[in-house]
N, C-alpha and C. Protein backbone atom coordinates (compact mmCIF):
# COMPACT_ATOMS: atom_id res chain seq x y z
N UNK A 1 -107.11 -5.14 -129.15
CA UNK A 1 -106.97 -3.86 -129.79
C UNK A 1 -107.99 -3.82 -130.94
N UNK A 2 -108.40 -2.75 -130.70
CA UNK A 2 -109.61 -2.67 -132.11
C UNK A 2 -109.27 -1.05 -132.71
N UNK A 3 -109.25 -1.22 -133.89
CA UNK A 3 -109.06 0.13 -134.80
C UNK A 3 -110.56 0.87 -135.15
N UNK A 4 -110.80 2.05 -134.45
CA UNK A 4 -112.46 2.70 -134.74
C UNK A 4 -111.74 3.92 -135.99
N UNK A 5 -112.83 3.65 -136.38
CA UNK A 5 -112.75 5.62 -137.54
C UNK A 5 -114.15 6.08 -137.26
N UNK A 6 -114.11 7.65 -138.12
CA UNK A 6 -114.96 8.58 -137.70
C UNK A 6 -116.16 8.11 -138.56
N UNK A 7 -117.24 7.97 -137.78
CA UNK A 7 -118.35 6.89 -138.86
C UNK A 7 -118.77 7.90 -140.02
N UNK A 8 -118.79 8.85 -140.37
CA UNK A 8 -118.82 9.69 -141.57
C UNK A 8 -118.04 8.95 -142.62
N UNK A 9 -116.59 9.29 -142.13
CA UNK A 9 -115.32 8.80 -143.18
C UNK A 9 -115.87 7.30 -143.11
N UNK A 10 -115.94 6.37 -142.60
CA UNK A 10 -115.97 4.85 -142.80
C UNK A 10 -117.37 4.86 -143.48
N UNK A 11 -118.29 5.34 -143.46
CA UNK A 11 -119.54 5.30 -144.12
C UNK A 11 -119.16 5.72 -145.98
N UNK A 12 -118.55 6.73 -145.59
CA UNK A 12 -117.79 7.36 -147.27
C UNK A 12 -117.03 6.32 -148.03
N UNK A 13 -116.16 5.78 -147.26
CA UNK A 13 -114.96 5.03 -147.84
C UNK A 13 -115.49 3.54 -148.10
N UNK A 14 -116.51 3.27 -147.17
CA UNK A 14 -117.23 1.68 -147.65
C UNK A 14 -118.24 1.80 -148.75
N UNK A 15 -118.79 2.76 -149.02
CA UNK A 15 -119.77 3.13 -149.97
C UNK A 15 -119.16 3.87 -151.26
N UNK A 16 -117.89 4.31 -151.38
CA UNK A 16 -117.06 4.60 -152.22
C UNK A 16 -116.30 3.43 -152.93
N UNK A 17 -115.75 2.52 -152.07
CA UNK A 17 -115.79 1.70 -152.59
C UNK A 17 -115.97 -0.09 -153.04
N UNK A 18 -117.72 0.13 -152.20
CA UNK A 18 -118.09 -1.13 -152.30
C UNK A 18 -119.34 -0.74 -153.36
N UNK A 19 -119.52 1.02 -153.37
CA UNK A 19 -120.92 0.92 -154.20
C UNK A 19 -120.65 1.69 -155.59
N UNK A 20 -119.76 2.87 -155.34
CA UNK A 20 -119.56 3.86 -156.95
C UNK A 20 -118.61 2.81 -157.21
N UNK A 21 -117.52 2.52 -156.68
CA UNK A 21 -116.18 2.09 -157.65
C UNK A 21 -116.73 0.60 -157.91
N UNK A 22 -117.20 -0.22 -157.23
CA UNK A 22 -117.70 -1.71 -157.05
C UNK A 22 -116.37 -2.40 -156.58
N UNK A 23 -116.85 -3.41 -155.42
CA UNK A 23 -115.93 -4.51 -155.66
C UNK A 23 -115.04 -5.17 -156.18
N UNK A 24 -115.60 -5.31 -157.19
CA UNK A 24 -114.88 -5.59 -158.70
C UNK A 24 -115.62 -4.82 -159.76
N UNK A 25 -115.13 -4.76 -161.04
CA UNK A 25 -115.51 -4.23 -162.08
C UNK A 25 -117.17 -4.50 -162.72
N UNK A 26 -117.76 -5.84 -162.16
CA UNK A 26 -118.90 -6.04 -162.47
C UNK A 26 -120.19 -6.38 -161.18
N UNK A 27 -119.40 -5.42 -159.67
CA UNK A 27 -119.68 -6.37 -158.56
C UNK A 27 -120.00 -5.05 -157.43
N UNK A 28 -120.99 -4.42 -158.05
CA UNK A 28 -121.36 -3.22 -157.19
C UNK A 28 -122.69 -3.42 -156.24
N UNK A 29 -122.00 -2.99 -154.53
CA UNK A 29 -123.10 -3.37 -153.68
C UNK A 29 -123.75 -2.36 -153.51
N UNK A 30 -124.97 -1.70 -153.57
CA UNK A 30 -125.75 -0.66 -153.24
C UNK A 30 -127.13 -1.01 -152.90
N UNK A 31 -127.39 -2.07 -152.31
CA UNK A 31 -128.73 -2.00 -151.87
C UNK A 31 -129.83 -2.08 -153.41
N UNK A 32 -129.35 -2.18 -154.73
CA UNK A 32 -130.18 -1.56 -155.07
C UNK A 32 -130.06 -0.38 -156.03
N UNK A 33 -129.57 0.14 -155.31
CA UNK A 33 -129.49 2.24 -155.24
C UNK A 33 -128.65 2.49 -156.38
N UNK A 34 -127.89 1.64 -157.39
CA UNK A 34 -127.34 2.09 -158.11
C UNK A 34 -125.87 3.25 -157.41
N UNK A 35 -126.11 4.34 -157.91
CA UNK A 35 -124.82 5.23 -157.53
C UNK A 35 -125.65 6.43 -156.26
N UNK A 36 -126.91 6.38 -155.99
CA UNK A 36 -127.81 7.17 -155.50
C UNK A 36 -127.92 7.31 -153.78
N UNK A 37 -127.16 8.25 -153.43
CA UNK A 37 -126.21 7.69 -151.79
C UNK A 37 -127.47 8.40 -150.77
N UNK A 38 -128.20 8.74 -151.65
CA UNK A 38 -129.53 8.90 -150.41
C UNK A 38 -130.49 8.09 -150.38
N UNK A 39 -130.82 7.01 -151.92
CA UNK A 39 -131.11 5.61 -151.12
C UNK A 39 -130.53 5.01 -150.77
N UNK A 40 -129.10 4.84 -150.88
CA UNK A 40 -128.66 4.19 -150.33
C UNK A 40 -128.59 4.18 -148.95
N UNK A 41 -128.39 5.48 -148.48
CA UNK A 41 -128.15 5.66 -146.64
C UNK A 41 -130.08 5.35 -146.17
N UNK A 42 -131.33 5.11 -147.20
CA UNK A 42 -132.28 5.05 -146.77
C UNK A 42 -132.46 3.83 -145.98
N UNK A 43 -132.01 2.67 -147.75
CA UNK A 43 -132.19 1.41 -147.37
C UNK A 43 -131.15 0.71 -146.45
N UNK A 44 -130.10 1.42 -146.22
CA UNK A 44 -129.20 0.97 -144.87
C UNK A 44 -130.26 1.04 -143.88
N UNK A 45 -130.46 2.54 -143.44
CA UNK A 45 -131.12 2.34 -142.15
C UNK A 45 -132.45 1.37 -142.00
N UNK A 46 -133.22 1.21 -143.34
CA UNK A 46 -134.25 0.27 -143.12
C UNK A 46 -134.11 -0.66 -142.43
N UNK A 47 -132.42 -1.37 -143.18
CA UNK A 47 -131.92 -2.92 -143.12
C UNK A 47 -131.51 -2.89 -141.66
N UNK A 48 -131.34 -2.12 -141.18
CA UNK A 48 -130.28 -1.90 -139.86
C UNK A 48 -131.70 -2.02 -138.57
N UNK A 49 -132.34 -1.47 -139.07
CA UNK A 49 -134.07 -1.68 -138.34
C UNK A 49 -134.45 -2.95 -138.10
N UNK A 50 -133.89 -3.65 -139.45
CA UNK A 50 -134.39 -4.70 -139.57
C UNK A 50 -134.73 -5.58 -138.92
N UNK A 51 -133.33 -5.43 -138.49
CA UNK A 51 -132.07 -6.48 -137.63
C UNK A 51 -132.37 -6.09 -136.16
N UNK A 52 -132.53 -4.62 -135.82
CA UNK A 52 -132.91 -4.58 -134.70
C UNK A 52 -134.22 -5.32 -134.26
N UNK A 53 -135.28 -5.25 -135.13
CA UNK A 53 -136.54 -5.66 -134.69
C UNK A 53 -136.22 -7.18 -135.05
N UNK A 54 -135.48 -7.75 -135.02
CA UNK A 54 -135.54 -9.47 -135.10
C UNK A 54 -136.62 -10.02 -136.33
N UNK A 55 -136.65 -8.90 -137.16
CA UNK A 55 -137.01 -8.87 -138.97
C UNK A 55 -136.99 -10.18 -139.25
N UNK A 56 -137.38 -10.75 -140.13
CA UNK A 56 -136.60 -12.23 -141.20
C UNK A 56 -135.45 -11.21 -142.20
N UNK A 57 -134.41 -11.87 -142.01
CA UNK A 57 -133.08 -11.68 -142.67
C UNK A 57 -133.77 -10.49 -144.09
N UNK A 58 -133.37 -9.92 -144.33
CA UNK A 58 -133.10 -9.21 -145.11
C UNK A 58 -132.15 -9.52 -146.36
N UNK A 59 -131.11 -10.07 -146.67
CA UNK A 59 -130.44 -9.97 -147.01
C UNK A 59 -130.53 -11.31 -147.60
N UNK A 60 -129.66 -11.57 -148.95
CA UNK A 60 -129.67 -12.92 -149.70
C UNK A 60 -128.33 -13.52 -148.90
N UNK A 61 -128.12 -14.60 -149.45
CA UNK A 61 -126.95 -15.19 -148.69
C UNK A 61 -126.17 -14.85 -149.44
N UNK A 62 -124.66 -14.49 -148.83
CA UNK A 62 -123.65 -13.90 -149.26
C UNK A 62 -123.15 -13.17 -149.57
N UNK A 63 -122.62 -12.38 -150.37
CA UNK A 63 -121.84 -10.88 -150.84
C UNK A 63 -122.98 -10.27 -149.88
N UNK A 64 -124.21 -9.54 -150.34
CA UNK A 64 -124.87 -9.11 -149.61
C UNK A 64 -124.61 -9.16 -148.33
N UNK A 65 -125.14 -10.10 -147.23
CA UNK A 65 -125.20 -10.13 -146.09
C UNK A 65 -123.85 -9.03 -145.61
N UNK A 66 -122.62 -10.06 -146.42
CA UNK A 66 -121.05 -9.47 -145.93
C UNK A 66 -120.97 -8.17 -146.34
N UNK A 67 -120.97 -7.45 -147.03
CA UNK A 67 -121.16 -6.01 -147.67
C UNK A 67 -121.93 -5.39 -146.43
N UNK A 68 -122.92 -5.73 -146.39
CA UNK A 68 -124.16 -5.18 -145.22
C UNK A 68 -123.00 -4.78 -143.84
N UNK A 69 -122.92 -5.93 -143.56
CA UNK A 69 -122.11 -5.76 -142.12
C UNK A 69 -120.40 -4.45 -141.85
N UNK A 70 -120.18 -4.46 -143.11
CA UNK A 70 -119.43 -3.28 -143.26
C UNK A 70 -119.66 -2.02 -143.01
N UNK A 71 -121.35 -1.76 -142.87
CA UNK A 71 -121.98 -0.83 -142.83
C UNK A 71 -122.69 -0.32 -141.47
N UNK A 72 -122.28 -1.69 -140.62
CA UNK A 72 -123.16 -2.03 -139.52
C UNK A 72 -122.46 -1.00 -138.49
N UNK A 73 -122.78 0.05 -137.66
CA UNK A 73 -122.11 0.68 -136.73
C UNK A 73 -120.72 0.01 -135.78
N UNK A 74 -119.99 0.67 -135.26
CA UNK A 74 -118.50 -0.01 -135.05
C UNK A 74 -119.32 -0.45 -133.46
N UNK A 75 -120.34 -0.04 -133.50
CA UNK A 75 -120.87 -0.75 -131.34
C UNK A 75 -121.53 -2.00 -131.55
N UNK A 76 -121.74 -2.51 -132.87
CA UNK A 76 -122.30 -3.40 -132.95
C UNK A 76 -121.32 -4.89 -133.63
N UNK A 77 -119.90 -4.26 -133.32
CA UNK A 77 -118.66 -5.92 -133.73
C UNK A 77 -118.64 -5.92 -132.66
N UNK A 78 -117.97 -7.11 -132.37
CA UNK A 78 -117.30 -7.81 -131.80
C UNK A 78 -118.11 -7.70 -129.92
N UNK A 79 -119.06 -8.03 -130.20
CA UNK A 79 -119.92 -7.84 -129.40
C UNK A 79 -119.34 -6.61 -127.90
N UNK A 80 -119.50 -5.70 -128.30
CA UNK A 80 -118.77 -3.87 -127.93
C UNK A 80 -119.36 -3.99 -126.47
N UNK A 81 -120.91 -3.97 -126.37
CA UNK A 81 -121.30 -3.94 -125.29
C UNK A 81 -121.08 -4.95 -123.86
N UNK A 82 -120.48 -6.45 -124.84
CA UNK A 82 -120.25 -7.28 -123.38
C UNK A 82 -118.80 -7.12 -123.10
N UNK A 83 -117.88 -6.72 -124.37
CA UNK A 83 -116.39 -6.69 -124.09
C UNK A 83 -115.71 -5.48 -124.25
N UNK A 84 -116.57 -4.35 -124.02
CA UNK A 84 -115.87 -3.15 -124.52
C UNK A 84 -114.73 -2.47 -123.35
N UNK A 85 -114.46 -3.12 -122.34
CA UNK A 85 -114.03 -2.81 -121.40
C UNK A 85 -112.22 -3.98 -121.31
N UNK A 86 -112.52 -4.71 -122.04
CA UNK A 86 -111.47 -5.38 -122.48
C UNK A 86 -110.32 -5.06 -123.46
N UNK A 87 -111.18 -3.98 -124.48
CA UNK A 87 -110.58 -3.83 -125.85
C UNK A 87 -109.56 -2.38 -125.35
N UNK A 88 -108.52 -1.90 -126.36
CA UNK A 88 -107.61 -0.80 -126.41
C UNK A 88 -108.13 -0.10 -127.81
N UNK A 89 -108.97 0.72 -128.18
CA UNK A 89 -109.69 1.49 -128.86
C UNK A 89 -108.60 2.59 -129.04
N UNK A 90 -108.56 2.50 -131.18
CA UNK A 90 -106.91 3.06 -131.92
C UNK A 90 -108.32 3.62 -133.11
N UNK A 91 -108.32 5.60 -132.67
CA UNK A 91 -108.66 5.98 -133.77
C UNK A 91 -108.03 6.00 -135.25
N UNK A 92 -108.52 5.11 -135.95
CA UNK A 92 -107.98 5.46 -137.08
C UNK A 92 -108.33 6.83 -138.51
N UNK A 93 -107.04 7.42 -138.80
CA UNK A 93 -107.82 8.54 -139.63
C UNK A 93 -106.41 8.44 -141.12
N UNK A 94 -106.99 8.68 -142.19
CA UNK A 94 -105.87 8.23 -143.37
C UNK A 94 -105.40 9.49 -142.97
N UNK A 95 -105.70 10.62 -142.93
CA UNK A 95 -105.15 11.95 -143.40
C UNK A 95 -103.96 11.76 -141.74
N UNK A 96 -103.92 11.07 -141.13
CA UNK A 96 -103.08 11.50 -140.05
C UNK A 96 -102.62 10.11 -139.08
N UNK A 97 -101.53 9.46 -139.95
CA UNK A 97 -100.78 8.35 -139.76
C UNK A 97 -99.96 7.84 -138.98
N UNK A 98 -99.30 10.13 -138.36
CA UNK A 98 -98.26 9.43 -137.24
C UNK A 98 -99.36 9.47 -136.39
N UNK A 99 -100.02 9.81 -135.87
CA UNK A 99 -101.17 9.86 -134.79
C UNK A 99 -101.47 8.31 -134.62
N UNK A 100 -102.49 7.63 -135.64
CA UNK A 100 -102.24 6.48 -135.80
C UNK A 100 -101.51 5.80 -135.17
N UNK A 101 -99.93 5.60 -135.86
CA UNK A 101 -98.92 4.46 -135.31
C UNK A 101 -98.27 5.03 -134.33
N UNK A 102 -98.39 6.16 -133.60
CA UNK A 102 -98.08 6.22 -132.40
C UNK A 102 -98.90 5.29 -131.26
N UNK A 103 -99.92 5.54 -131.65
CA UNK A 103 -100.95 5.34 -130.71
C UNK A 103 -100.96 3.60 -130.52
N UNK A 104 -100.53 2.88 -131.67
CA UNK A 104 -99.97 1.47 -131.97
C UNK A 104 -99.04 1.27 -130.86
N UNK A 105 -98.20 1.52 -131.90
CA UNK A 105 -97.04 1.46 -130.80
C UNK A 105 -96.85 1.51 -129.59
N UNK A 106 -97.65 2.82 -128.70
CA UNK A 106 -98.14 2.85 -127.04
C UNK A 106 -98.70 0.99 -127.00
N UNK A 107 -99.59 1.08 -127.42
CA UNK A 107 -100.46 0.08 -126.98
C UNK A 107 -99.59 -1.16 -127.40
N UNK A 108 -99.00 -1.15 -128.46
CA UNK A 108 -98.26 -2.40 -128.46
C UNK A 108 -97.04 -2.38 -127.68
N UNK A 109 -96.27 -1.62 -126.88
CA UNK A 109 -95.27 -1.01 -126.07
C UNK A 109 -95.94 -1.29 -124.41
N UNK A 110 -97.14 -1.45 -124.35
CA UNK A 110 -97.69 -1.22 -123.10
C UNK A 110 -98.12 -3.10 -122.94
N UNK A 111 -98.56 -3.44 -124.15
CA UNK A 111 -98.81 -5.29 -123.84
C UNK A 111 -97.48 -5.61 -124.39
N UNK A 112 -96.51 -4.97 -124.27
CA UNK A 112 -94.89 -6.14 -123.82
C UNK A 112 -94.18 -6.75 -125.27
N UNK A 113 -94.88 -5.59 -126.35
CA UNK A 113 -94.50 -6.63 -127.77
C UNK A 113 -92.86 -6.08 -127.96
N UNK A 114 -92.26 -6.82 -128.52
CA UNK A 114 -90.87 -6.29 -128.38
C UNK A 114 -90.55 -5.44 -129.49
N UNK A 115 -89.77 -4.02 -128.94
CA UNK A 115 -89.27 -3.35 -129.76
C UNK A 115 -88.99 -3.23 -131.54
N UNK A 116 -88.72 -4.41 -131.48
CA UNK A 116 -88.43 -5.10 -133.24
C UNK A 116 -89.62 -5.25 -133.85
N UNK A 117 -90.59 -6.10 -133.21
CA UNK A 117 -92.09 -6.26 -133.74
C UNK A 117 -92.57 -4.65 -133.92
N UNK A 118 -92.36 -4.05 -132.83
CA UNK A 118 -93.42 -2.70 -132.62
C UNK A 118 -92.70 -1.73 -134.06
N UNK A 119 -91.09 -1.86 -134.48
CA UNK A 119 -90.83 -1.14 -135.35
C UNK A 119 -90.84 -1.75 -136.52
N UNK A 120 -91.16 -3.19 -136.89
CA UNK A 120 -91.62 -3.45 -137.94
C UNK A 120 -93.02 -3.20 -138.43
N UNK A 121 -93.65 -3.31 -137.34
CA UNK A 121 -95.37 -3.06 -137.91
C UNK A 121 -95.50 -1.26 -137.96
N UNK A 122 -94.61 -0.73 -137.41
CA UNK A 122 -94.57 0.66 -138.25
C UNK A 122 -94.60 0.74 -139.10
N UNK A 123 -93.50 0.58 -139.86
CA UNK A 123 -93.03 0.47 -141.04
C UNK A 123 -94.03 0.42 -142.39
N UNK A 124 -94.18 -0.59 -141.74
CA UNK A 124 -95.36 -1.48 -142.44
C UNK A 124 -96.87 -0.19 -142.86
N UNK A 125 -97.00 0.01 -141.50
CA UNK A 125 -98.22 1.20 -141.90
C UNK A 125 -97.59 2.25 -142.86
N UNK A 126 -96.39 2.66 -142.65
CA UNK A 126 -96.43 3.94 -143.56
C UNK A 126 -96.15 3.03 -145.15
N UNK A 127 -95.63 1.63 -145.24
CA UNK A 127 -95.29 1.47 -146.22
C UNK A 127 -96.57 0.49 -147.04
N UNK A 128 -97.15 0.53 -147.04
CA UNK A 128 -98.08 -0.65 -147.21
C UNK A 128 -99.64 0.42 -147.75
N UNK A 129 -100.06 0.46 -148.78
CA UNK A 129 -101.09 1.46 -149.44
C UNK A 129 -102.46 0.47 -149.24
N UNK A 130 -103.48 0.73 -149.35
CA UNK A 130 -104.67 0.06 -148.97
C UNK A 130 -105.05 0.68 -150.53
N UNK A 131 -105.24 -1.02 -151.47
CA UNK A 131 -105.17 -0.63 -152.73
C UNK A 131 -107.14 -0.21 -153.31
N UNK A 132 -107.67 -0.13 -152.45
CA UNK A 132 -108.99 0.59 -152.74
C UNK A 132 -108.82 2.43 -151.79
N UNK A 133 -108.37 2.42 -151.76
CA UNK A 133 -108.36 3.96 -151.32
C UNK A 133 -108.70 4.89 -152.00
N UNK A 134 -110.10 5.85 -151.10
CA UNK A 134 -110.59 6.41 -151.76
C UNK A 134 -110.75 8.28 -151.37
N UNK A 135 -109.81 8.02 -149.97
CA UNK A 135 -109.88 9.58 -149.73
C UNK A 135 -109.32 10.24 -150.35
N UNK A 136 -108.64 9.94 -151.18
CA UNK A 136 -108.28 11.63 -152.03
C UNK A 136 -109.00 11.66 -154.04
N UNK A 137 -109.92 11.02 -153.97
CA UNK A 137 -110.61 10.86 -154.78
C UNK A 137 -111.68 11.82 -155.50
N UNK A 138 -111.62 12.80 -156.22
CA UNK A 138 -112.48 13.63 -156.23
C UNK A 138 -113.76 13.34 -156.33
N UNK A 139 -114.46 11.59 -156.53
CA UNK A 139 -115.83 11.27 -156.40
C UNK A 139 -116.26 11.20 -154.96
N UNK A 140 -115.00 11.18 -153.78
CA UNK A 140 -114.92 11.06 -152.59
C UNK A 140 -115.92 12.42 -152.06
N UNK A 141 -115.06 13.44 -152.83
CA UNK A 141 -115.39 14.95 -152.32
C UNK A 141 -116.56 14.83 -152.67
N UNK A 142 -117.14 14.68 -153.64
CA UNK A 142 -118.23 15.03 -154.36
C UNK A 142 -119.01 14.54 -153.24
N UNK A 143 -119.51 13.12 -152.85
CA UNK A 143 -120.24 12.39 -152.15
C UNK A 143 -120.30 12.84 -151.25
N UNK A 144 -119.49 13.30 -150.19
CA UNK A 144 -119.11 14.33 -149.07
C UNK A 144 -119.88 15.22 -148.98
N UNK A 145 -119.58 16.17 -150.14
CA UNK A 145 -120.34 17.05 -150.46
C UNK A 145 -122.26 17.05 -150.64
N UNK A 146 -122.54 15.86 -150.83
CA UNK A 146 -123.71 15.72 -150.86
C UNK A 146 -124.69 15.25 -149.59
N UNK A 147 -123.79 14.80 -148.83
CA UNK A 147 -124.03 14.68 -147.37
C UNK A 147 -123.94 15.93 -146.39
N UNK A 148 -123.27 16.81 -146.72
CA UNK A 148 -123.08 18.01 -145.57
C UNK A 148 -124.03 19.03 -146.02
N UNK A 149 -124.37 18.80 -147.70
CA UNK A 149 -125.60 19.88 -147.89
C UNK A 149 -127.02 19.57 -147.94
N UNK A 150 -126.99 18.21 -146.96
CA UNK A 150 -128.73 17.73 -146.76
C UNK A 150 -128.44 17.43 -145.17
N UNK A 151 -129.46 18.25 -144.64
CA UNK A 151 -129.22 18.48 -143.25
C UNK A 151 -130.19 16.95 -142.71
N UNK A 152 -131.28 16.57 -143.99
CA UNK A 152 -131.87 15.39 -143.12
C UNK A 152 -131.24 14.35 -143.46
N UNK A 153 -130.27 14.20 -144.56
CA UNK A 153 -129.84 12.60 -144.76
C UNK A 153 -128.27 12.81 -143.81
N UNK A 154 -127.66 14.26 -143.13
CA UNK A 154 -126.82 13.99 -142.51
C UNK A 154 -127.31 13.41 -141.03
N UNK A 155 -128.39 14.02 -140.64
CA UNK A 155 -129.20 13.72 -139.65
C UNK A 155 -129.55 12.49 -139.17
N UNK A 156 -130.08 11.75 -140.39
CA UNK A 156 -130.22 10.17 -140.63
C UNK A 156 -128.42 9.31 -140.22
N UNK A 157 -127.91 9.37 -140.41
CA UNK A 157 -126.17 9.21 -140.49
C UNK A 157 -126.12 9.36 -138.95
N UNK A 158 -126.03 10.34 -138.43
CA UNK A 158 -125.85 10.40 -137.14
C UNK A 158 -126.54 9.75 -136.09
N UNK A 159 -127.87 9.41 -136.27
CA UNK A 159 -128.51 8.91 -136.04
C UNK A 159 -128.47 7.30 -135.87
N UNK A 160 -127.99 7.10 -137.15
CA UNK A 160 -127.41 5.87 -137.29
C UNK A 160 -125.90 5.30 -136.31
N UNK A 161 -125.48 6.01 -136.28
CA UNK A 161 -123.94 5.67 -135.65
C UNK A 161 -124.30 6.90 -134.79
N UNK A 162 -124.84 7.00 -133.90
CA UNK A 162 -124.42 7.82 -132.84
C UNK A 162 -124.15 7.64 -131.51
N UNK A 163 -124.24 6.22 -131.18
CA UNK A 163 -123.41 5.71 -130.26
C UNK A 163 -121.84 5.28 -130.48
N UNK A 164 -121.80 5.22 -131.83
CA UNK A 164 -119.93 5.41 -132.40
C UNK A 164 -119.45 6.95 -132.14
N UNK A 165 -120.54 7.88 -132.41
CA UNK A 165 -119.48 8.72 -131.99
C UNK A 165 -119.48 9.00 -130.79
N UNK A 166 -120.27 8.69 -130.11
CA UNK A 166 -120.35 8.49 -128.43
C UNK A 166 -119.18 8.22 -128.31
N UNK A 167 -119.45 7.05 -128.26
CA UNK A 167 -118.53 5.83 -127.37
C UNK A 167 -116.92 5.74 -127.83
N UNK A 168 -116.86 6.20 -128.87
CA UNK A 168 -115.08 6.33 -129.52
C UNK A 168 -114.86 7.89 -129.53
N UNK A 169 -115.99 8.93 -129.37
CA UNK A 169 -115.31 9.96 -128.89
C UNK A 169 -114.92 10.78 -130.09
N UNK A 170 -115.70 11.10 -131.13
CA UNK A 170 -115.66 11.48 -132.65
C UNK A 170 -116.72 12.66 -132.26
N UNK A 171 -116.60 13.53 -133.07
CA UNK A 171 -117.05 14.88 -132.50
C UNK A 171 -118.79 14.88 -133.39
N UNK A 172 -119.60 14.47 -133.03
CA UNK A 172 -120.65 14.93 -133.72
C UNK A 172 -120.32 16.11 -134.82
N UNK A 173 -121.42 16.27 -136.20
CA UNK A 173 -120.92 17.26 -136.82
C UNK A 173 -122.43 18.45 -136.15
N UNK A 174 -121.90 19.74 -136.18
CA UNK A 174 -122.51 20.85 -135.42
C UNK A 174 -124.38 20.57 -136.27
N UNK A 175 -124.38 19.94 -137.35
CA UNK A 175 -125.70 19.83 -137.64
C UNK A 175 -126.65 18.74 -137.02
N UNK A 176 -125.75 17.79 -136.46
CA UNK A 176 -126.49 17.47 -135.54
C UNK A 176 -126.33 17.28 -134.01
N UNK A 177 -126.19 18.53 -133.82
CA UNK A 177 -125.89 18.43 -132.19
C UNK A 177 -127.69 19.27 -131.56
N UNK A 178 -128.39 19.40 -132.40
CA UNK A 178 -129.69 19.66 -132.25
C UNK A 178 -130.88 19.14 -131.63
């Protein structure tokens, strides 16, 4: 079972809060970029090039590298292309939870987990807060906002993950269906 989100929102929410809020209080990853989310989405795609062209590493050892890979499109874990036919693919979205743990539950209901397990790990989702959460954040909106009113850095984005929204079935946004 693998949990996908809509690579917009997971692009927002890892850069919300691995780069404005930081890590920790003195431990902000941005490439660089400071708070500046159009270099930042630049030097992603550079780094992401990078890697495709069999580059020399990019990246220093550690925090870096790991930060990076958070960023890395969802077709490129768990090696997607040799095992994607193995996996049970669970959109995840914050704003819409029973959707979510229904969709759990099927799948954990369908590989034989017993009733008790399947209604404890409910539970669990509605009760259990993900203590960096950043969708209802008004720096959230803001950032959002700065992505839907640049038609080339949304462009770039899609571009980037557009075999995520392929392949998990996430609706392109109408600016780039061009």
């Amino acid at each position: 079972m693998e949990f996908v989100r809509n690579p917009i929102d997971r692009l927002i929410s890892g850069y919300m809060h691995l780069c404005y809020y930081g890590y920790t209080e003195n431990d902000h990853y941005c490439f660089g970029c400071n708070k500046n989310f159009t270099c930042f989405v630049n030097m992603l795609e550079k780094r992401l090039w990078q890697i495709i062209n069999n580059e020399p590493s990019p990246f220093k050892i550690g925090k870096e590298l790991g930060y990076s890979y958070h960023f890395y499109p969802q077709t490129w874990h768990c090696d997607y292309y040799k095992n994607q036919h193995i996996y049970t693919y669970i959109k995840y979205d914050s704003s819409d939870k029973d959707s979510f743990t229904k969709n759990i539950a099927k799948a954990l209901k369908k590989s034989n987990i017993s009733n008790d397990t399947i209604t404890f790990i409910t539970k669990k989702i509605y009760e259990i807060r993900t203590q960096h959460v950043t969708i209802s954040k008004n720096a959230t909106t803001s950032y959002k906002n700065i992505l839907y009113n640049n038609p080339l850095l949304l462009q770039k984005i899609c571009s980037i993950y557009y075999y995520d929204f392929i392949k998990f079935g996430f609706d392109l946004p109408k600016e780039c269906k061009n």
